[in-house]
Protein backbone atom coordinates (compact mmCIF):
# COMPACT_ATOMS: atom_id res chain seq x y z
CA UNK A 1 -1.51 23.69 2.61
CA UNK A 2 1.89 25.16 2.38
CA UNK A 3 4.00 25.11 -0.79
CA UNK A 4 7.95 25.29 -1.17
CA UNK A 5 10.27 25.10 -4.01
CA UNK A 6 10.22 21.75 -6.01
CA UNK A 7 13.73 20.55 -4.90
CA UNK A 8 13.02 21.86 -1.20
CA UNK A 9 11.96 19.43 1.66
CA UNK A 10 9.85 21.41 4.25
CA UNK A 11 10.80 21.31 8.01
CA UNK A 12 7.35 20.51 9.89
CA UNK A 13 5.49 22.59 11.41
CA UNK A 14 7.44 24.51 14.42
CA UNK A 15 10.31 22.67 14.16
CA UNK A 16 13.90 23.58 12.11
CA UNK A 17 14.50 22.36 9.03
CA UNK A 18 16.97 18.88 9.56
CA UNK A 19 19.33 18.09 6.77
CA UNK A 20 20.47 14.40 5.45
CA UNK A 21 17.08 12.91 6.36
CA UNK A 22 15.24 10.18 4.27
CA UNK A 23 11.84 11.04 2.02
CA UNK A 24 10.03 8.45 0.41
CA UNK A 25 7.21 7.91 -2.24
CA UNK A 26 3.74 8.77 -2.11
CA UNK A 27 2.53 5.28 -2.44
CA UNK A 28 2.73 1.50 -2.70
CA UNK A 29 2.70 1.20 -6.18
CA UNK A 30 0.57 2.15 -8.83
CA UNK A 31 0.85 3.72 -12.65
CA UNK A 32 -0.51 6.57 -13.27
CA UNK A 33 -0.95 9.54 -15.96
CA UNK A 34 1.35 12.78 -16.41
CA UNK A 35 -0.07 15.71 -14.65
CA UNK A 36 -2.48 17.72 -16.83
CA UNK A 37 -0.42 20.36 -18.73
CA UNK A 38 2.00 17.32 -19.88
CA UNK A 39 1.96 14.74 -22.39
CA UNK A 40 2.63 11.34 -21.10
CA UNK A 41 0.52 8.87 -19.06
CA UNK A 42 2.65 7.81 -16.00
CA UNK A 43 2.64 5.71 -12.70
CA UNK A 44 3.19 5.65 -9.37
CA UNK A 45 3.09 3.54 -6.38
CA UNK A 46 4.81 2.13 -3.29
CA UNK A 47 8.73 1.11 -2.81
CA UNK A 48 9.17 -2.27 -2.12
CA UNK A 49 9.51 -4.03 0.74
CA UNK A 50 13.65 -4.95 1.37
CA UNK A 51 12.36 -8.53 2.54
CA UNK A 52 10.39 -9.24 -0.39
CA UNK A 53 12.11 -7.65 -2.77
CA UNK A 54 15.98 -9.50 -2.03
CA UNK A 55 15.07 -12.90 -2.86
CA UNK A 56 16.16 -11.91 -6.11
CA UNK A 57 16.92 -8.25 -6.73
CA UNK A 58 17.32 -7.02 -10.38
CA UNK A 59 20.66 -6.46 -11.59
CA UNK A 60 21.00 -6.80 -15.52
CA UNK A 61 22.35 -4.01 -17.28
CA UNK A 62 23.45 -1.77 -13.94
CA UNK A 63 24.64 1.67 -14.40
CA UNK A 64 25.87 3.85 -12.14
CA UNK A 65 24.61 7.80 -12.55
CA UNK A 66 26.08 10.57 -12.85
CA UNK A 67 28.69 9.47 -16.29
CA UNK A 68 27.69 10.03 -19.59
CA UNK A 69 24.16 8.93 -21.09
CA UNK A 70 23.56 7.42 -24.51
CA UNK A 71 22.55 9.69 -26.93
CA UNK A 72 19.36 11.04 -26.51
CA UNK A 73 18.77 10.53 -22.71
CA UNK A 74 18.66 12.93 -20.14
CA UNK A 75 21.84 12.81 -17.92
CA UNK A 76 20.93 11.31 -14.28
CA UNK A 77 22.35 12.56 -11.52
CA UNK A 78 24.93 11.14 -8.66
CA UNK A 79 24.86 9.08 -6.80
CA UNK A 80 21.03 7.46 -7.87
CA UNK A 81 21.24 3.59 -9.24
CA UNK A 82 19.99 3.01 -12.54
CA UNK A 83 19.66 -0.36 -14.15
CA UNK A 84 18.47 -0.82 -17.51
CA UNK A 85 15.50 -3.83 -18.93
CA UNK A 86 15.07 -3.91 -14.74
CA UNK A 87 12.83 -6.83 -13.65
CA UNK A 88 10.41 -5.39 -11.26
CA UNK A 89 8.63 -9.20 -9.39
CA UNK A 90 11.06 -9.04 -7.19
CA UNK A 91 10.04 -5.94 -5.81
CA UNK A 92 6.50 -6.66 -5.29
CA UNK A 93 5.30 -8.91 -2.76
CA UNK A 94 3.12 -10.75 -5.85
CA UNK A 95 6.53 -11.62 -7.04
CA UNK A 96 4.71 -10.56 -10.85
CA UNK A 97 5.51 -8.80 -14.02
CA UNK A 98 7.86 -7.86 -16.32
CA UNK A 99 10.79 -5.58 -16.47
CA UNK A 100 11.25 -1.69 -16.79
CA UNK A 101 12.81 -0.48 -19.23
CA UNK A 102 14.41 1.87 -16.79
CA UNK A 103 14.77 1.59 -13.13
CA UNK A 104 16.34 4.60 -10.84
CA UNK A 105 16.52 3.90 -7.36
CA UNK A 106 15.91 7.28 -5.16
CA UNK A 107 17.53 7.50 -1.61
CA UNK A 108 16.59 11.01 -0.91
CA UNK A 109 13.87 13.95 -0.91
CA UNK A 110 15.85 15.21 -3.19
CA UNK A 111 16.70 12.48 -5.62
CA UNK A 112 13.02 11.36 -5.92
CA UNK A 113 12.22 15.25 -6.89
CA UNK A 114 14.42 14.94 -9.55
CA UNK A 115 14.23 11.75 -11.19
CA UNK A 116 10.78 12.76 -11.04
CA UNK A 117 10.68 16.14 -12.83
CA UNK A 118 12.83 14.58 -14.92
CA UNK A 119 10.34 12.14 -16.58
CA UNK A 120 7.99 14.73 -16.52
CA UNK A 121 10.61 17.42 -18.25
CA UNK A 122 10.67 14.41 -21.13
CA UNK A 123 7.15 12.93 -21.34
CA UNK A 124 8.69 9.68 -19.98
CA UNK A 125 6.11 6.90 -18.40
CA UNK A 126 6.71 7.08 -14.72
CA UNK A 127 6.14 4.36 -11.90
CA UNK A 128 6.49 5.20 -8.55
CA UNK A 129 7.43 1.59 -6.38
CA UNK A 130 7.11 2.00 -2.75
CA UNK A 131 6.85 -1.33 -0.81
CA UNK A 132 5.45 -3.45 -3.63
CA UNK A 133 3.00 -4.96 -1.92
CA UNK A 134 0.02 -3.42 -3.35
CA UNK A 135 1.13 -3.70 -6.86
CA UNK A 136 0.15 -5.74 -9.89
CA UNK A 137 2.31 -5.33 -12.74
CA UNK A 138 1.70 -6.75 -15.93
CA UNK A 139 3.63 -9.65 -17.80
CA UNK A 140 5.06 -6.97 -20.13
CA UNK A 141 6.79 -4.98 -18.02
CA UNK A 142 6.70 -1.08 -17.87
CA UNK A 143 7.80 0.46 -20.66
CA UNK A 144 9.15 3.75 -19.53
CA UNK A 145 11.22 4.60 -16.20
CA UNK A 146 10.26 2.54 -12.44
CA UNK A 147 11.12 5.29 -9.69
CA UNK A 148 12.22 2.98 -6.27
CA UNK A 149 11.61 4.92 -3.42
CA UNK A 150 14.44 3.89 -1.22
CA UNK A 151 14.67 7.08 1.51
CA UNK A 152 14.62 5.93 5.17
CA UNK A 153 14.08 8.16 8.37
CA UNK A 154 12.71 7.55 11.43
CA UNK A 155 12.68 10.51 13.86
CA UNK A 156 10.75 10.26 17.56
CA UNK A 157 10.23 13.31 19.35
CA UNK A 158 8.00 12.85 22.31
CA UNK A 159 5.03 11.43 20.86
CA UNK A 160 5.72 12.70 17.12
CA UNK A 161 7.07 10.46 14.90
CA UNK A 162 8.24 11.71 11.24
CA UNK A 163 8.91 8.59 8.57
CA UNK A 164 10.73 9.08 5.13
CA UNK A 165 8.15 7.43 2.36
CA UNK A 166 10.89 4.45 1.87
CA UNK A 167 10.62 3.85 5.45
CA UNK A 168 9.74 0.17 6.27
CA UNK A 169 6.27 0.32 7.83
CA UNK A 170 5.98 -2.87 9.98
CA UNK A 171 9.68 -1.81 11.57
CA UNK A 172 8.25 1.49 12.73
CA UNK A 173 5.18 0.43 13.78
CA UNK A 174 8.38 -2.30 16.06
CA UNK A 175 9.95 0.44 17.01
CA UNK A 176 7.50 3.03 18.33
CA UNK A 177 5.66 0.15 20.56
CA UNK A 178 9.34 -0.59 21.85
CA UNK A 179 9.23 3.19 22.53
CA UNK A 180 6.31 2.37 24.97
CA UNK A 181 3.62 4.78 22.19
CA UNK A 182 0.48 3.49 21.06
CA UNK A 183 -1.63 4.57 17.97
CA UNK A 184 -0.27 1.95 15.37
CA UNK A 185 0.06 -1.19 17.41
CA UNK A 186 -2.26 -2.99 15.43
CA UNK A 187 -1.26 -2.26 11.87
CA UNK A 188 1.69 -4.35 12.75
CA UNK A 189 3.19 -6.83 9.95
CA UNK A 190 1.61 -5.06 7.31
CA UNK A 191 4.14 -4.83 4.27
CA UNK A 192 5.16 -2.21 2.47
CA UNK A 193 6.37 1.49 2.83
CA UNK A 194 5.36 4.29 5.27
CA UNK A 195 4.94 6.59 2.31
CA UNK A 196 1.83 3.93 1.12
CA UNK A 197 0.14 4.32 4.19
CA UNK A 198 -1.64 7.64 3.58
CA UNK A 199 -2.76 6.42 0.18
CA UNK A 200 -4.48 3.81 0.68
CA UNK A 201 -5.58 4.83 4.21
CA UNK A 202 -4.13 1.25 5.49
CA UNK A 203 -6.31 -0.17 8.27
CA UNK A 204 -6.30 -3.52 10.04
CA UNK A 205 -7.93 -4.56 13.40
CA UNK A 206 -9.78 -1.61 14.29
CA UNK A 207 -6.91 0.90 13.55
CA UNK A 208 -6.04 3.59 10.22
CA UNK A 209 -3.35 5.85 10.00
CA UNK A 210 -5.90 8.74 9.39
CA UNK A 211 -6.37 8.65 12.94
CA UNK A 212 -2.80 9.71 13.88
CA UNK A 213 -1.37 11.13 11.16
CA UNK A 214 -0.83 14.54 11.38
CA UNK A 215 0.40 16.19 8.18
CA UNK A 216 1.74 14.13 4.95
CA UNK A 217 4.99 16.02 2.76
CA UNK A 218 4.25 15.32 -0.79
CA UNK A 219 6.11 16.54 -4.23
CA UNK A 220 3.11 18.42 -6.40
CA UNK A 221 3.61 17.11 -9.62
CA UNK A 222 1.33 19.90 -11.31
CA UNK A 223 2.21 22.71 -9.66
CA UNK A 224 5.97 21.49 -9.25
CA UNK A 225 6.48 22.34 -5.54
CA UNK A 226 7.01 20.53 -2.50
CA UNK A 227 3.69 21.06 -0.22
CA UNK A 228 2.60 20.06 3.32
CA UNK A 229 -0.61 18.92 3.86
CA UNK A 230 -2.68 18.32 6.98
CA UNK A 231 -5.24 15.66 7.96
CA UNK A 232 -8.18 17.76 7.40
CA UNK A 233 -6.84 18.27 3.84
CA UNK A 234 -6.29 14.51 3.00
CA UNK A 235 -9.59 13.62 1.95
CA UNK A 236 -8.97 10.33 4.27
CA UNK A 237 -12.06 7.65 3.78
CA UNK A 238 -11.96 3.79 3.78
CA UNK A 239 -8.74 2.80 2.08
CA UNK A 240 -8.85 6.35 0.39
CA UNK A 241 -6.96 9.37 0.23
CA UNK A 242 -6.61 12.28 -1.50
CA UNK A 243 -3.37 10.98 -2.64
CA UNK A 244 -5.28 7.46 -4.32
CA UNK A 245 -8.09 10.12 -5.51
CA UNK A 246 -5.15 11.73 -7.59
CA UNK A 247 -2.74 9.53 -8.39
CA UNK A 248 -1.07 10.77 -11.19
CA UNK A 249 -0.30 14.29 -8.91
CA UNK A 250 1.40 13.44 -5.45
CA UNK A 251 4.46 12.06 -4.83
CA UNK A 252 4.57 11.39 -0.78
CA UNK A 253 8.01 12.08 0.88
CA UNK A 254 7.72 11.45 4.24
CA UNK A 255 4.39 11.18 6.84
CA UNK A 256 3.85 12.48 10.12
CA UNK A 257 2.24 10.72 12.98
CA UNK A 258 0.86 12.00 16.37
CA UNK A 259 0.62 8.81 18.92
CA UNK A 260 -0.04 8.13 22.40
CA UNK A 261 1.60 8.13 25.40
CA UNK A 262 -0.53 5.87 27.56
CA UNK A 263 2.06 4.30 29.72
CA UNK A 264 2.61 1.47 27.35
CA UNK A 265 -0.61 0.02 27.45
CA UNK A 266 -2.18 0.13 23.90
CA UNK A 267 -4.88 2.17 22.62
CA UNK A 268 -8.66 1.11 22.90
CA UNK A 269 -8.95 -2.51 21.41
CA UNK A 270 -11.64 -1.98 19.00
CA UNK A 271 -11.73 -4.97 16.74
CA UNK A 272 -13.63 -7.99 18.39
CA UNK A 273 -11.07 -10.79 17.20
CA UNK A 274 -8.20 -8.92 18.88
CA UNK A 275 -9.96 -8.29 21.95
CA UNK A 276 -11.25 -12.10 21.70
CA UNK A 277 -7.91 -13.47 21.32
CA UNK A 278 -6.50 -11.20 24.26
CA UNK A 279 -9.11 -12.26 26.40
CA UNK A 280 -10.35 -8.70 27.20
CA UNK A 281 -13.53 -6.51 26.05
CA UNK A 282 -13.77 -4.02 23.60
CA UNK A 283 -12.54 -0.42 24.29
CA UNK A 284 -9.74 -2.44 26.99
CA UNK A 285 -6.00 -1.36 26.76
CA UNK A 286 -3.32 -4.21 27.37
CA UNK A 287 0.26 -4.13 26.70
CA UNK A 288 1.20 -2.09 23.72
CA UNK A 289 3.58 -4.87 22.98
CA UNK A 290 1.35 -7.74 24.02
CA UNK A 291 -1.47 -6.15 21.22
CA UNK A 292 1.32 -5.85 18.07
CA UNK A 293 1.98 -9.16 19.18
CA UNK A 294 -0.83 -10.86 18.80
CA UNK A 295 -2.19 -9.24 15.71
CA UNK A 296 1.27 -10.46 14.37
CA UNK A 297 0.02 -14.14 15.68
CA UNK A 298 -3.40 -13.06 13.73
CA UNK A 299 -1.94 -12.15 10.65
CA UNK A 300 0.41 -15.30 10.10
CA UNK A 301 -2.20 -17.25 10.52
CA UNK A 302 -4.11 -15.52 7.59
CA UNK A 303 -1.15 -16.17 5.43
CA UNK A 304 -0.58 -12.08 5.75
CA UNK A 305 3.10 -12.16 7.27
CA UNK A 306 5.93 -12.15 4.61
CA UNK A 307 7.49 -15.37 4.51
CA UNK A 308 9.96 -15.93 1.69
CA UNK A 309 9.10 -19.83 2.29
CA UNK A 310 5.20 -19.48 2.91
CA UNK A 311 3.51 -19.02 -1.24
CA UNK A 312 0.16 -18.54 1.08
CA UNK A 313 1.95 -14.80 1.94
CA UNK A 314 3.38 -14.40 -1.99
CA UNK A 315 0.21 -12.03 -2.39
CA UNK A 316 -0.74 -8.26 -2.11
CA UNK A 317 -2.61 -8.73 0.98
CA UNK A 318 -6.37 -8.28 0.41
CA UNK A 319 -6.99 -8.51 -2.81
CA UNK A 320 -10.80 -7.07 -2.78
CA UNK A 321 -11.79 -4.39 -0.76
CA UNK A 322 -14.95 -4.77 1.28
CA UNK A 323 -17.78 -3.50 -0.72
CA UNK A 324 -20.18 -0.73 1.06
CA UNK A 325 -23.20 -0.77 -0.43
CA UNK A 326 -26.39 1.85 0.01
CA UNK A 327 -28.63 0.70 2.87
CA UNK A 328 -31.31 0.07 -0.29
CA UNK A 329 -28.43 -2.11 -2.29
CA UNK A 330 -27.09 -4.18 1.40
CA UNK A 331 -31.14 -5.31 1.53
CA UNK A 332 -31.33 -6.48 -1.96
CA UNK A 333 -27.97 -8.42 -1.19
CA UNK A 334 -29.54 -9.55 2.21
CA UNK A 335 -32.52 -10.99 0.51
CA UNK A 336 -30.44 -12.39 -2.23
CA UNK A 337 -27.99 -14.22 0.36
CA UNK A 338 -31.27 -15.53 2.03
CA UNK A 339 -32.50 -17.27 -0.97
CA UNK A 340 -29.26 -18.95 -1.68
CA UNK A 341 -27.78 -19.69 1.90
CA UNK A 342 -31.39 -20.22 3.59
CA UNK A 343 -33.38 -17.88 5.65
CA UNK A 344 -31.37 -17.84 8.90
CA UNK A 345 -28.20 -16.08 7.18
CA UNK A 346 -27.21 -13.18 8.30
CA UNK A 347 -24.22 -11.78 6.25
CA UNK A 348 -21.67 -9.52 8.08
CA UNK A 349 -22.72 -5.80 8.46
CA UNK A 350 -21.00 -2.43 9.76
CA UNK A 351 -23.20 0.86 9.76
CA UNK A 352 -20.95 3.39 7.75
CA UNK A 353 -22.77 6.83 8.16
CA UNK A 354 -26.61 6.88 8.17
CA UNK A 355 -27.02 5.46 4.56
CA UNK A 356 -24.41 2.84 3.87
CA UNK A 357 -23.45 -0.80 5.17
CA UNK A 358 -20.22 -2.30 4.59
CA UNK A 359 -20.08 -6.28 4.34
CA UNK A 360 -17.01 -8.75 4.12
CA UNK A 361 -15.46 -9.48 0.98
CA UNK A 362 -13.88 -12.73 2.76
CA UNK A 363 -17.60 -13.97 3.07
CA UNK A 364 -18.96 -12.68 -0.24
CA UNK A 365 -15.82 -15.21 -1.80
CA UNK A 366 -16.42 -17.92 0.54
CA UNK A 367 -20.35 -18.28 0.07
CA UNK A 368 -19.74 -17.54 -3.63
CA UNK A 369 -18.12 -21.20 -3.59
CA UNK A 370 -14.41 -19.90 -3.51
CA UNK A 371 -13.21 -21.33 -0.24
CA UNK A 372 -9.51 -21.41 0.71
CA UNK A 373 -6.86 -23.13 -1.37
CA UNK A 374 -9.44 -23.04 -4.45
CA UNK A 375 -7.97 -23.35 -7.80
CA UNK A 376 -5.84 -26.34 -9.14
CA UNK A 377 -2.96 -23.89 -11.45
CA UNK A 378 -0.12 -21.40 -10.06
CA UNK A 379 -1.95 -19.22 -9.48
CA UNK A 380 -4.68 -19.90 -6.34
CA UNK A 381 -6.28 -18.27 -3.23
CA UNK A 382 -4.50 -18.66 -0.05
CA UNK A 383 -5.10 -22.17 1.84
CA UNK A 384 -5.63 -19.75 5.17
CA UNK A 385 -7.63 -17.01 3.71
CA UNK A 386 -10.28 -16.41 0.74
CA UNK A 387 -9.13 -12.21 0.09
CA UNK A 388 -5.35 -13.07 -0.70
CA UNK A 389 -4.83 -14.24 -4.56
CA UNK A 390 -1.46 -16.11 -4.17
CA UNK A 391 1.30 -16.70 -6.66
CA UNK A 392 2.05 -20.76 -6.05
CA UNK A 393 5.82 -19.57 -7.25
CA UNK A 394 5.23 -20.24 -11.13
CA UNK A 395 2.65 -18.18 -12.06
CA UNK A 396 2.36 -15.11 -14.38
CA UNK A 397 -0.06 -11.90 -14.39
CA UNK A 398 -2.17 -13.31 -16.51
CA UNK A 399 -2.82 -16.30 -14.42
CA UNK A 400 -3.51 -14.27 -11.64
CA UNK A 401 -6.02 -12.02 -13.26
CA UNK A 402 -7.69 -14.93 -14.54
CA UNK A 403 -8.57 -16.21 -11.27
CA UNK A 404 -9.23 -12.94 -9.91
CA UNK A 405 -11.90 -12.30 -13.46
CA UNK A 406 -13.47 -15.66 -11.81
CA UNK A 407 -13.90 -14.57 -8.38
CA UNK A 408 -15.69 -11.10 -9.23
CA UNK A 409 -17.93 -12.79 -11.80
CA UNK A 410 -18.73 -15.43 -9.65
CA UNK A 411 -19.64 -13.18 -6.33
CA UNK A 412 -21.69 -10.84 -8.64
CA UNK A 413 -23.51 -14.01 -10.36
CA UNK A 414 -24.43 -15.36 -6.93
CA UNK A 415 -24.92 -12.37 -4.81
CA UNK A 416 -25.20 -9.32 -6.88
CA UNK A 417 -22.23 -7.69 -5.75
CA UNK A 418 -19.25 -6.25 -7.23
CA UNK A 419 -15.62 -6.57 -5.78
CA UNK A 420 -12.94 -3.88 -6.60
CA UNK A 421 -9.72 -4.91 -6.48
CA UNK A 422 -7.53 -2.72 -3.78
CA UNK A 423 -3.69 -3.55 -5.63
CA UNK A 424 -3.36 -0.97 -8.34
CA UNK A 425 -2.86 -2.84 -11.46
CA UNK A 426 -0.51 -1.36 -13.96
CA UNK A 427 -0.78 -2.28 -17.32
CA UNK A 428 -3.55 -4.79 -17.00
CA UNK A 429 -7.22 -4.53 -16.16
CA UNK A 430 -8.86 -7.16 -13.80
């Protein structure tokens, strides 16, 4: 892992360093502790998604940097946005939560270094916001200073392609299939930033970005430098990181991706609802363009396209992650689904390793009685698919944790089985 000064971006490896490019965040959103050596607990997650986050963009209280402060807080510097009592819905795809009391928006490596050393320099509360779509804020707000990650940069060389954190992802993955490269084809439509997509490890359709990302550039909040780190060093497992493992240390800046030139067919269709819907077998190419395509079709009808107009997409995506269980723990569920659903069910099953079995949180819900479009106040799940907890347009936090409180109790009452939640929640529990 190679380390550089804190306010220094890196070049990558064998290349010369470029100036004026965009960095971005480390993640989609989520709050998170000072490093150790500090004081203060602090946040961080992913910048928000432009579409989502314009309906109605925060604006009381605006402040340019770079003029005096009030008395007692650290001068900002040009030419980063602050606003002051900031809501922060808009900026999550949830469309939840209450304001900040401080929001700076970052537009480059080296503004997001600062404002960040600068909360740490003063024990302030930090938030990192990235896309916002894997964020659940709180009714009450943040009370200490939101850090927008709002760096873009999108640089193709061959079949390397460098994003700035702020980038937006489902536009790159556009762009590098119009570039005829495959690799990312199916994480199409997916909201959020490309600095969120190492975090979480984001997957969809028989595709993660561990598989082509090369090397993520991330601040170090506790040893204050700017460091590269390869794939081998990410600690990359289902919808895990390194990065989500230590939240409250990395800040990313921008990712690195190694695709595919295959001609502009795609890669290998691995998921068996793609390849049903394209009419082809597993492990067939088509059409680079024909496969983002139709996983776009796929997603939209899951309710997982934004749509300013659509409440089934005003959600954080999957709200539960699929549970992997020990091979011991799957066959007590097995037996358990048996007894309740009859002898003949068969719940869904993917070997992970030797010991472990992953099933579907979708069916877990479903089975559990929580079918689509259940729940009669603002807050519901989606009428197209049982993982996405939906904000009906007048809902609070609060609502929505108390539906997602009655989903996990239910699915562990009936099967045995506990959901996590994959949205980080910041200043609530679920």
């Amino acid at each position: 892992m190679r380390r550089y000064p804190a306010a220094f971006t890196p070049p990558p490896p064998g290349s010369a360093l470029r100036t004026g490019d965009a960095a971005a965040p480390a993640h989609d959103i989520c709050p998170h502790g000072r490093p150790k050596g500090g004081a203060a607990p602090t946040g961080r997650h992913p910048t928000p998604d432009p579409r989502a986050a314009q309906p109605h963009g925060p604006a009381p209280h605006s402040r340019p940097q770079g003029g005096a402060a009030p008395p007692g807080r650290p001068r900002t510097l040009d030419p980063v946005q602050e606003l002051h009592d900031a809501p922060l819905a808009p900026l999550t795809t949830l469309r939840l939560g209450g304001p900040a009391d401080r929001l700076v928006t970052a537009v480059t490596d080296a503004e997001v270094v600062d404002a960040v050393r600068e909360a740490d320099d003063s024990g302030t509360p930090l938030l990192v916001i990235g896309g916002g779509s894997n964020l659940l804020i709180g009714d009450k707000g943040f009370a200490g200073t939101a850090l927008r990650i709002a760096t873009r940069g999108f640089e193709l060389d061959g079949t390397r392609l460098e994003l700035a954190a702020g980038e937006v992802w489902s536009d790159a993955v556009a762009r590098s299939v119009e570039a005829g490269l495959a690799g990312i084809e199916c994480l199409a439509g997916i909201p959020g930033s490309a600095g969120a997509t190492p975090i979480q490890n984001v997957g969809a359709y028989g595709q993660e970005v561990s598989s082509t990302i090369t090397h993520v550039v991330a601040y170090d909040r506790l040893d204050r430098t700017t460091v590269t780190i390869p794939n081998a060093e990410c600690d990359f497992s289902y919808r895990n990181s390194r990065f989500k493992q230590h939240p409250d240390r990395y800040v990313v800046l921008r990712v690195v991706f190694e695709l595919e030139d295959a001609g502009g067919l795609s890669a290998p269709v691995k998921y068996a609802e793609t390849a049903r819907t394209l009419g082809v077998e597993p492990g067939d190419r088509v059409p680079a363009a024909t496969a983002r395509e139709t996983v776009l079709k796929l997603r939209a009808g899951k309710g997982m396209v934004l749509d300013p107009e659509d409440h089934d997409t005003w959600s954080a995506g999957s709200f539960f992650t699929n549970p992997i269980l020990p091979n011991e723990a799957y066959a007590a569920f097995v037996a358990r689904a048996q007894e309740r659903l009859g002898a003949d069910v068969t719940p869904p099953a993917w070997p992970v390793g030797a010991d472990r079995t992953k099933t579907s949180a979708a069916w877990l819900i479903d089975k559990a009685g929580f079918t689509k479009g259940y729940g009669t106040g603002p807050a519901r799940i989606s009428t197209k698919h049982t993982l996405a907890l939906t904000n009906r347009g007048g809902a609070t936090t609060e609502d929505l944790l108390a539906l997602a409180r009655e989903v996990v109790a239910g699915v562990e009452l009936a099967f045995g089985v506990t959901l996590v939640n994959e949205p980080v929640a910041v200043g609530v529990e679920v």
